[in-house]
Every structure is written in structure tokens, then in C-alpha cells.
N, C-alpha and C. Protein backbone atom coordinates (compact mmCIF):
# COMPACT_ATOMS: atom_id res chain seq x y z
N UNK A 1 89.21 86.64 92.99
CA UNK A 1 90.34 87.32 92.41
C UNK A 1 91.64 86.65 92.91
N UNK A 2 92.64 86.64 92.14
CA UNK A 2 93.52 86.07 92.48
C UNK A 2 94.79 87.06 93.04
N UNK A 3 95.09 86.29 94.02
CA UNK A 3 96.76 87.01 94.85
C UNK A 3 97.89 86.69 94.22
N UNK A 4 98.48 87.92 94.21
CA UNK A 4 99.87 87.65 93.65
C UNK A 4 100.75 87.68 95.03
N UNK A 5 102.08 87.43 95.26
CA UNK A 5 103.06 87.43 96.28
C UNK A 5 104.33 87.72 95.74
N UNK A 6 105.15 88.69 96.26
CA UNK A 6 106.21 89.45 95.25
C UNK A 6 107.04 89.15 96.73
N UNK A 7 108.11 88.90 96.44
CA UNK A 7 108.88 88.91 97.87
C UNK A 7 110.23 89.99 97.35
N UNK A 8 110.66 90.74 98.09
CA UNK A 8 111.61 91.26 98.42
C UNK A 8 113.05 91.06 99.37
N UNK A 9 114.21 90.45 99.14
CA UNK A 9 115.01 90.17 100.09
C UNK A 9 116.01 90.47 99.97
N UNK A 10 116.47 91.83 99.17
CA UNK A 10 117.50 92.21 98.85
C UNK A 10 118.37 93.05 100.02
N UNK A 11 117.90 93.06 101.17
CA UNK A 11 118.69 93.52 102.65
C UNK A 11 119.65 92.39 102.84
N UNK A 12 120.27 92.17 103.11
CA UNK A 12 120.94 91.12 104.69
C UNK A 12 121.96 91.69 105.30
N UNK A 13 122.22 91.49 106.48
CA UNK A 13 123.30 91.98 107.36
C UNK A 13 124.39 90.34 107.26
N UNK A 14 125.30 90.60 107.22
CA UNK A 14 126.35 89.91 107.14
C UNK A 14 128.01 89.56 107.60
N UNK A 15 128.16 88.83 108.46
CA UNK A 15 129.14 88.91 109.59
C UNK A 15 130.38 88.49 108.58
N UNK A 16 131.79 89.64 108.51
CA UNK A 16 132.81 89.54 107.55
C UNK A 16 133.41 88.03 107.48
N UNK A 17 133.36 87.83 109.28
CA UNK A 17 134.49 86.38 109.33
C UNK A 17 133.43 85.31 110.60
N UNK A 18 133.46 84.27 110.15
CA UNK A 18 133.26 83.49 111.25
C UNK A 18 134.11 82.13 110.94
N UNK A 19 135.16 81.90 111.99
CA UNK A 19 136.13 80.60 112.07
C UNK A 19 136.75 80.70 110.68
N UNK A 20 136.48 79.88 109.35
CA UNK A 20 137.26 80.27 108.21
C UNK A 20 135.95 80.66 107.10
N UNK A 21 135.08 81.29 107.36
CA UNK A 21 133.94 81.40 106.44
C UNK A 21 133.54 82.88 106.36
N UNK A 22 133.57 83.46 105.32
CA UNK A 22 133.32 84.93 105.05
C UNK A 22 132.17 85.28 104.59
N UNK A 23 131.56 86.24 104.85
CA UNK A 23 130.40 86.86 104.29
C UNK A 23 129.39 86.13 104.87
N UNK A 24 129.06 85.61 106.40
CA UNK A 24 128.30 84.98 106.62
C UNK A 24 126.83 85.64 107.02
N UNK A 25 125.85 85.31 106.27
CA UNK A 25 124.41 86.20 106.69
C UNK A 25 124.33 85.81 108.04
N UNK A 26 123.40 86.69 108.34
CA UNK A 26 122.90 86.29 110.15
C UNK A 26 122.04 87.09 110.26
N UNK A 27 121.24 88.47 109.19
CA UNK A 27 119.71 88.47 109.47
C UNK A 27 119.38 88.94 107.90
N UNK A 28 118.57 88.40 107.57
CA UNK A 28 117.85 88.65 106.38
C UNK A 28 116.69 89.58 106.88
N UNK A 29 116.51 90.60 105.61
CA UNK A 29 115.06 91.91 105.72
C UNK A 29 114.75 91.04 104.59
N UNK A 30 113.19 91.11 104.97
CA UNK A 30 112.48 90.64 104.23
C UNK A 30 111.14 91.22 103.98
N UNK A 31 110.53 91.64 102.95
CA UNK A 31 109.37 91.90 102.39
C UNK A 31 108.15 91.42 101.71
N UNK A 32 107.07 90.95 101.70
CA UNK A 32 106.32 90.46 100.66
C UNK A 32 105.11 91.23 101.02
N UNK A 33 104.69 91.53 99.30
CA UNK A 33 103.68 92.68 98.80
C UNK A 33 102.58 91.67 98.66
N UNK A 34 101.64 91.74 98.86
CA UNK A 34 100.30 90.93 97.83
C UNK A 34 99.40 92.08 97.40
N UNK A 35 98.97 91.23 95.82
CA UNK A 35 98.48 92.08 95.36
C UNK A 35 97.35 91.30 94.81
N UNK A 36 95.65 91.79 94.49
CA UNK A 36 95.05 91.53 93.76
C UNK A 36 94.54 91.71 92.45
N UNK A 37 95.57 92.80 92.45
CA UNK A 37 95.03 93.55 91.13
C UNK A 37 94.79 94.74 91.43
N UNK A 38 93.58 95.35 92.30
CA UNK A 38 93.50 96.41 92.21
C UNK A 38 94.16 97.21 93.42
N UNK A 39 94.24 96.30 94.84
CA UNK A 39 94.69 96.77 96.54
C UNK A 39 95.80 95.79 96.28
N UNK A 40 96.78 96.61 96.86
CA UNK A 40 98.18 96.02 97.43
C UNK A 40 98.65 96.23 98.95
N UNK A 41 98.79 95.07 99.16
CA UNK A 41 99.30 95.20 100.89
C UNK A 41 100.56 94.62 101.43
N UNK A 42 101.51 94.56 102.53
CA UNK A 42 102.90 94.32 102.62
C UNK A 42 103.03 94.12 103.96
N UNK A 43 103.52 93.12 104.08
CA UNK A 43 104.52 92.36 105.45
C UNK A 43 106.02 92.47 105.54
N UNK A 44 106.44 92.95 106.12
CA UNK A 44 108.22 93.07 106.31
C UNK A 44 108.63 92.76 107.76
N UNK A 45 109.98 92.28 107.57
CA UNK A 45 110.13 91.73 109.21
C UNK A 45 111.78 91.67 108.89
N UNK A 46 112.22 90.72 109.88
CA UNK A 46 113.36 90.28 109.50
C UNK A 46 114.12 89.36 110.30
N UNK A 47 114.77 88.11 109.80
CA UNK A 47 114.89 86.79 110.48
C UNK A 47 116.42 86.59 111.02
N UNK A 48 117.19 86.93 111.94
CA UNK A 48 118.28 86.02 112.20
C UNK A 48 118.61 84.54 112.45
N UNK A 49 119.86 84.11 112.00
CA UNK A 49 120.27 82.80 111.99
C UNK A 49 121.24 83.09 112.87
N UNK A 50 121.70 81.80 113.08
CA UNK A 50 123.40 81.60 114.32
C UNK A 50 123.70 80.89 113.51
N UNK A 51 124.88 80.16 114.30
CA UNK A 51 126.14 79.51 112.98
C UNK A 51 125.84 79.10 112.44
N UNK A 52 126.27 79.08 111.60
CA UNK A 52 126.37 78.53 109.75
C UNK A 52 126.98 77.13 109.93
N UNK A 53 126.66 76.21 108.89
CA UNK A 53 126.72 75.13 109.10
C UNK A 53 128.38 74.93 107.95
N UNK A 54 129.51 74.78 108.56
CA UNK A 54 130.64 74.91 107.25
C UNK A 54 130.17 73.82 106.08
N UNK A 55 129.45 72.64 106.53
CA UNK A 55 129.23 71.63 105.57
C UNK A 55 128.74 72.11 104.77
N UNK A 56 127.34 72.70 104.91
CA UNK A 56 126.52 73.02 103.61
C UNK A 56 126.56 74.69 103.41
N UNK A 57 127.71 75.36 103.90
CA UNK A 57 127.87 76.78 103.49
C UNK A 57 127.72 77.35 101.42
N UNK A 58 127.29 78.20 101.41
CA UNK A 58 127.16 78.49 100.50
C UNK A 58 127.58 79.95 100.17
N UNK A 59 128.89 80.63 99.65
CA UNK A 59 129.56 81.80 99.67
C UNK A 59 128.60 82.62 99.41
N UNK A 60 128.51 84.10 99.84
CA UNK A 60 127.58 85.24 99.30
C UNK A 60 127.28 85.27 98.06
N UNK A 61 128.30 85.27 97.30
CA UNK A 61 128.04 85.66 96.11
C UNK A 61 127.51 84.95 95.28
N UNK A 62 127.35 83.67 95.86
CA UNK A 62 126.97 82.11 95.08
C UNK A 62 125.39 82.28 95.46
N UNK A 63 125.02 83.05 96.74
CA UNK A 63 123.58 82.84 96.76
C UNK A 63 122.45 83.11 95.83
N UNK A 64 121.47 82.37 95.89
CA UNK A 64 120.13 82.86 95.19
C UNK A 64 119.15 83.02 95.75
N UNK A 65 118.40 83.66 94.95
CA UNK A 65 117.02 84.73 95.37
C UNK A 65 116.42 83.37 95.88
N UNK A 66 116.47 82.10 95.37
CA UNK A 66 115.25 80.98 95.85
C UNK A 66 115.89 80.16 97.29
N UNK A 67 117.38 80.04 96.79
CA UNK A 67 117.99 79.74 98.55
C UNK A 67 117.85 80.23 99.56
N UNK A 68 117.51 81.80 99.84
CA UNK A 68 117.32 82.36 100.94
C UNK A 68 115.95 82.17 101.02
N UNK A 69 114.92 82.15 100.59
CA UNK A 69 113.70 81.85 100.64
C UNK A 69 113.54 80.76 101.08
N UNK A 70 114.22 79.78 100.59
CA UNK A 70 114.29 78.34 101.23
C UNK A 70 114.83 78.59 102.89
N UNK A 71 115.55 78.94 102.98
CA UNK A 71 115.95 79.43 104.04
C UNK A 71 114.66 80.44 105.16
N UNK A 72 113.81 81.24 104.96
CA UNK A 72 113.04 82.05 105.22
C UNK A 72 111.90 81.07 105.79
N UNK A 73 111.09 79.82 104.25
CA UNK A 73 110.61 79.25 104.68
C UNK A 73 110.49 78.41 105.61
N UNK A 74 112.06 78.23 106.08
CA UNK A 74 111.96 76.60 107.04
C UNK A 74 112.55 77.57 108.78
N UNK A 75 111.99 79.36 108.18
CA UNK A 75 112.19 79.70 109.60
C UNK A 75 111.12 80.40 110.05
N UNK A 76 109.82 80.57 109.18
CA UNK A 76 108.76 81.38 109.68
C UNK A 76 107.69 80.95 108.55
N UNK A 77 106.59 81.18 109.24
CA UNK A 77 105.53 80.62 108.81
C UNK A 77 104.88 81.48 107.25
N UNK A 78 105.31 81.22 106.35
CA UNK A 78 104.86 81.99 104.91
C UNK A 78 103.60 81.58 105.10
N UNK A 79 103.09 80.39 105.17
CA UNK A 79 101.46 80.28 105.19
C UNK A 79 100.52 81.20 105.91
N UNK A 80 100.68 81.25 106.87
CA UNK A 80 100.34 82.45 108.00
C UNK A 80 100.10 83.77 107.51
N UNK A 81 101.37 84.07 106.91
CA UNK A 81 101.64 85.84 106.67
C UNK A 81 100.85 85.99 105.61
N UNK A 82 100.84 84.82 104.61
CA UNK A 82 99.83 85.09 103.22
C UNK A 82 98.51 84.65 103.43
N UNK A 83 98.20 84.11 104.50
CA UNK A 83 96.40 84.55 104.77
C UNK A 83 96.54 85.41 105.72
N UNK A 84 97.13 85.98 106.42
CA UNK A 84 96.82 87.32 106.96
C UNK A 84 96.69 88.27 105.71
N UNK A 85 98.16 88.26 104.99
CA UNK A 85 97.48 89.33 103.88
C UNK A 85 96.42 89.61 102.82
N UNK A 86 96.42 88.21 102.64
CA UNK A 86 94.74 87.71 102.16
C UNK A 86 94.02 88.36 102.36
N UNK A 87 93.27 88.30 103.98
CA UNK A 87 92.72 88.75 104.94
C UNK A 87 92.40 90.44 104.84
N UNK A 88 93.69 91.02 104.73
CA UNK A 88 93.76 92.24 104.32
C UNK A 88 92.81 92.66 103.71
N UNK A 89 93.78 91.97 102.32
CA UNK A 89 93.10 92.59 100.98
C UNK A 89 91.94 92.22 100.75
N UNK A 90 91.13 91.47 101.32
CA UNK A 90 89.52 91.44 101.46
C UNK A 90 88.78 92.43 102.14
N UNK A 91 89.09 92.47 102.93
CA UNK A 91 88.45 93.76 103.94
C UNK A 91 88.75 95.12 103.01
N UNK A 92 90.06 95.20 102.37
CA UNK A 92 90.29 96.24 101.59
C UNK A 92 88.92 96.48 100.25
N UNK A 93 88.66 95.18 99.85
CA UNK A 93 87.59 94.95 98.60
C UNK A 93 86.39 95.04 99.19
N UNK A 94 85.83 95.42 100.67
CA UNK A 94 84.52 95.14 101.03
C UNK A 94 84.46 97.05 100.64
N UNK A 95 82.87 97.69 100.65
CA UNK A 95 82.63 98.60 100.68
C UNK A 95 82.75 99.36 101.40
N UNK A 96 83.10 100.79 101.80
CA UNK A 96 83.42 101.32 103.13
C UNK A 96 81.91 101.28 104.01
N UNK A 97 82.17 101.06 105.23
CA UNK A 97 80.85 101.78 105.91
C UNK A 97 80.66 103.38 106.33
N UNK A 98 79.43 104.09 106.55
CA UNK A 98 79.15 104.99 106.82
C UNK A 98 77.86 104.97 108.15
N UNK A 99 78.11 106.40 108.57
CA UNK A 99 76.98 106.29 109.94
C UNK A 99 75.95 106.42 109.34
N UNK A 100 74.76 106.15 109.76
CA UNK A 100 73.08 106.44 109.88
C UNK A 100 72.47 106.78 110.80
N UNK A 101 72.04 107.54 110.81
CA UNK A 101 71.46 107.62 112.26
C UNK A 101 69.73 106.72 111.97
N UNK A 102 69.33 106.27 112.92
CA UNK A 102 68.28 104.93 113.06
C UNK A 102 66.92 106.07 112.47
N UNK A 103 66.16 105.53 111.80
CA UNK A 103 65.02 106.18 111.35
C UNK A 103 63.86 106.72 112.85
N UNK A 104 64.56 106.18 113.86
CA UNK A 104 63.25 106.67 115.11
C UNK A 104 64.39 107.52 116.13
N UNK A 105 65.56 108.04 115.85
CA UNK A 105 66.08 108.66 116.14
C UNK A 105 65.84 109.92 115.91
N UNK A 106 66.21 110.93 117.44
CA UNK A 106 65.52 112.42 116.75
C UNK A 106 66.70 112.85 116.21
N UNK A 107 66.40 113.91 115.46
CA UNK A 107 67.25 115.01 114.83
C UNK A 107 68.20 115.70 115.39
N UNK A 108 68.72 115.78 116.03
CA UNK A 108 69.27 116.53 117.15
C UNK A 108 71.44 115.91 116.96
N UNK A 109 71.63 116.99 117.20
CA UNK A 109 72.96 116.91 117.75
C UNK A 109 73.54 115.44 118.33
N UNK A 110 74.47 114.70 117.93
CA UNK A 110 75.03 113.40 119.23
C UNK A 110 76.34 113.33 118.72
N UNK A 111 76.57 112.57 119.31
CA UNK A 111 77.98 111.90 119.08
C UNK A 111 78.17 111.34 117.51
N UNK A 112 77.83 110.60 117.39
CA UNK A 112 77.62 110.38 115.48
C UNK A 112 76.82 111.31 115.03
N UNK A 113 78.46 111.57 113.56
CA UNK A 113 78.64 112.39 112.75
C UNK A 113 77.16 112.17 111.80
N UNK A 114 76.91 113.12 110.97
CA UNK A 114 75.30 113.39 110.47
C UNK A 114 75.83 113.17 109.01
């Protein structure tokens, strides 16, 4: 079955002034859902940066949904988080288990539920 990955990054905290540069991010919230179709599961965290580089600044309002991601990627491991959630959602698709008690076991009262 195939995984989908939905990211969410519509948080950031954002410092008004630094030297002559406004609206500077300094922690992004971040979310990503995976889904297979039928189980959905979710990672959220959230990444700070330090100074901003004035060369390659890019104003708030100019940002995009794929720049900060670019950004996200070259600060934490996306590969990682999406086979952990992988991971998840497999264990989610296995069947539940239940107790038995052993066929040469007596009848009687124990600790596992009947």
C-alpha cells in the first residue's frame, strides 16, 4: 500500500526586527500526517534557526510552502521521521493480538485475562 505525506507548516514564530530585516522566522511548527489509506499517523515538532543570512533573506510574505521545507529538510532528518511513520502504520495494519491461555493450562483463575 502506498504512503501518502501531507506536511503542515503553517505555525512560525517570528522575530519583528533583526539589524535591518523584519519578520525574521526563528522556529517553524511543523507537522506531517502519513497516510495509507485506511490508518493515519502524525509527527510534529518544531525547528529553530539563528541569524538569517541578509544575502539570501527572503521577506515573510514572499515565502513559500516549498522554501520552508527546503529549509526543514537541510535541518532534520525527513527520511527518518517517514520510516518511523511507515513503521507505524504497519504495525497499525497487522491484526490485533489476543490472550490464550496454553491448551495444558488449568482452568483456573491467573493473571491473564480469559
Amino acid at each position: 500500500m502506498t504512503t501518502t505525506f501531507t506536511w503542515n507548516l503553517d505555525s512560525m514564530e517570528v522575530a519583528p526586527q533583526e539589524g535591518d530585516l523584519t519578520d525574521v522566522v526563528k522556529i517553524i511548527h511543523w507537522y506531517l500526517l502519513a497516510s495509507d489509506g485506511v490508518n493515519s499517523v502524525s509527527e510534529s515538532s518544531m525547528v529553530r534557526f539563528g541569524e538569517p543570512d541578509p544575502d539570501n533573506f527572503i521577506p515573510f510574505n514572499d515565502l513559500t510552502k516549498e522554501e520552508v521545507l527546503a529549509w526543514l529538510e537541510a535541518t532534520i532528518n525527513v527520511d527518518v521521521i517517514k520510516a518511523s511513520l511507515e513503521q507505524r502504520l504497519a504495525t497499525l495494519a497487522l491484526p490485533p493480538l489476543s490472550y490464550k491461555r496454553a491448551p495444558w493450562a488449568p482452568n483456573t483463575d491467573s493473571i491473564l485475562p480469559e
